[in-house]
Protein backbone atom coordinates (compact mmCIF):
# COMPACT_ATOMS: atom_id res chain seq x y z
CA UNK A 1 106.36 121.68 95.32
CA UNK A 2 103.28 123.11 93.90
CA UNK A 3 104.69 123.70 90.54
CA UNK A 4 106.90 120.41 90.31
CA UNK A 5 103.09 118.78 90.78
CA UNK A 6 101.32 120.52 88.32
CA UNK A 7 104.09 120.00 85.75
CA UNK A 8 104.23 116.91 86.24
CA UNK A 9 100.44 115.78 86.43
CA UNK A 10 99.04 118.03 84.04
CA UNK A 11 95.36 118.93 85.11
CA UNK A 12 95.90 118.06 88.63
CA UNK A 13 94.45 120.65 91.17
CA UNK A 14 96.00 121.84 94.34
CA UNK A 15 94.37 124.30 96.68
CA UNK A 16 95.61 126.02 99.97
CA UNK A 17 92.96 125.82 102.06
CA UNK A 18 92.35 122.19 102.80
CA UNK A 19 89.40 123.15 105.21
CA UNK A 20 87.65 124.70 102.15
CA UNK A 21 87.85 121.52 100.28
CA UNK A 22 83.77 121.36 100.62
CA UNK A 23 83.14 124.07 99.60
CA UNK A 24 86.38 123.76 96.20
CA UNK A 25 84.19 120.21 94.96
CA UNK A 26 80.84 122.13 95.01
CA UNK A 27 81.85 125.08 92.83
CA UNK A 28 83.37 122.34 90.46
CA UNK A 29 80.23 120.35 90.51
CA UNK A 30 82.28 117.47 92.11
CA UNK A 31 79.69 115.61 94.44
CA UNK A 32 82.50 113.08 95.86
CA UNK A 33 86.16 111.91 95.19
CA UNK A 34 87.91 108.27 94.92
CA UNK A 35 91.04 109.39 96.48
CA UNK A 36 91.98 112.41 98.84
CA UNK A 37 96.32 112.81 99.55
CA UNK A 38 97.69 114.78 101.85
CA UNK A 39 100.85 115.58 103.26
CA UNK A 40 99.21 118.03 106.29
CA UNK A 41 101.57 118.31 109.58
CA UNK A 42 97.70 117.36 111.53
CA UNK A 43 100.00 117.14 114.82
CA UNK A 44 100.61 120.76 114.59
CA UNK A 45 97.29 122.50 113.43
CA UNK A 46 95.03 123.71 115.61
CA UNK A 47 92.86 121.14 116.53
CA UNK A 48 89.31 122.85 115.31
CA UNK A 49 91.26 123.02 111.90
CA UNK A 50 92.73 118.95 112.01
CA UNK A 51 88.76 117.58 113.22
CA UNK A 52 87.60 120.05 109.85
CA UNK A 53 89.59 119.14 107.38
CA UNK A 54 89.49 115.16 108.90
CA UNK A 55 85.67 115.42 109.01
CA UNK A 56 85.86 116.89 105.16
CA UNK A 57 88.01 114.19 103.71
CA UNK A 58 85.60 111.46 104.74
CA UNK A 59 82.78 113.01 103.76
CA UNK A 60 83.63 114.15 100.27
CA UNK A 61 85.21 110.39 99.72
CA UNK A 62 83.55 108.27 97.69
CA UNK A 63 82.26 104.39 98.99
CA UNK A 64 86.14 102.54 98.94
CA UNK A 65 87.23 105.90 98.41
CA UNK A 66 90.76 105.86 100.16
CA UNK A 67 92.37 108.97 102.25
CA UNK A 68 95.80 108.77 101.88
CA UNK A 69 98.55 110.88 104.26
CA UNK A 70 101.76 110.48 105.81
CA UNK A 71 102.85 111.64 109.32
CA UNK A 72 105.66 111.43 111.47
CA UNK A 73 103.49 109.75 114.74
CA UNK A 74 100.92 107.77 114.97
CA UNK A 75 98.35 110.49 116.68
CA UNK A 76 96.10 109.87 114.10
CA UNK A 77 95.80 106.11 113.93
CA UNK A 78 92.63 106.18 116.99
CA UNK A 79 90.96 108.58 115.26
CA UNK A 80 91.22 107.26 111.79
CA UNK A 81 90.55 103.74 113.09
CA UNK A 82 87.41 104.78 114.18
CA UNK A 83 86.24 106.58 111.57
CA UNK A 84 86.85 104.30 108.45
CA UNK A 85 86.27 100.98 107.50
CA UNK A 86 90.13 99.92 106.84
CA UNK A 87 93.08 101.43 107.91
CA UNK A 88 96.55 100.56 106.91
CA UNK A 89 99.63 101.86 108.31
CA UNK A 90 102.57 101.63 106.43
CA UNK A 91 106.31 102.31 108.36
CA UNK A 92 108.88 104.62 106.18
CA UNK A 93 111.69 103.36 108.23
CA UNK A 94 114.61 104.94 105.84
CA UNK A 95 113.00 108.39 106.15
CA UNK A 96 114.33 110.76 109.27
CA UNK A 97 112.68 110.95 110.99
CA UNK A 98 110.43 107.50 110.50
CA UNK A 99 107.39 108.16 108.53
CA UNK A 100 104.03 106.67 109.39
CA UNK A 101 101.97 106.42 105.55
CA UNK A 102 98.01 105.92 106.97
CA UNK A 103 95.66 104.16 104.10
CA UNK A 104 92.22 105.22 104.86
CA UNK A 105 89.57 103.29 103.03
CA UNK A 106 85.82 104.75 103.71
């Protein structure tokens, strides 16, 4: 998937430690982002690891910076309610199972 991404956005970046992301923008000089995307199973990480790399997207989002991720519950949605100033939920009903798309915007 990694590959099919980067050939198809050329200078897109894609790392594999999303709890690093912090620490990624600072050695790029990157002091916040207008859009995070993620495609992250949160249900199944640990939850230390879910609450860092949660905690990280906001932060490094810019003002009306959006967060952007899909899941297949809606585990997230109290969380993410809380934390930004609009959340959207879009349903994937065609997709097995049903996918839950989450809008963040900070």
């Amino acid at each position: 998937m990694r590959n099919i991404l980067k050939n198809k956005f050329h200078g897109i970046e894609i790392y594999n430690e999303a709890e690093k992301m912090s620490n990624v923008l600072k050695e790029k000089n990157i002091k916040k982002v207008d859009f995070i995307i993620s495609g992250l199973p949160f249900t199944v990480l640990e939850k230390n690891i879910r609450e860092t790399i949660l905690e990280q997207a906001y932060e490094n989002l810019e003002e009306n910076g959006k967060f952007i991720t899909f899941q297949y519950s809606l585990d997230l949605y109290g969380y993410l309610k809380k934390k930004y100033r609009q959340l959207e939920v879009k349903i994937v009903p065609l997709n097995i199972p049903m996918a839950f798309v989450y809008v963040c915007t900070k």
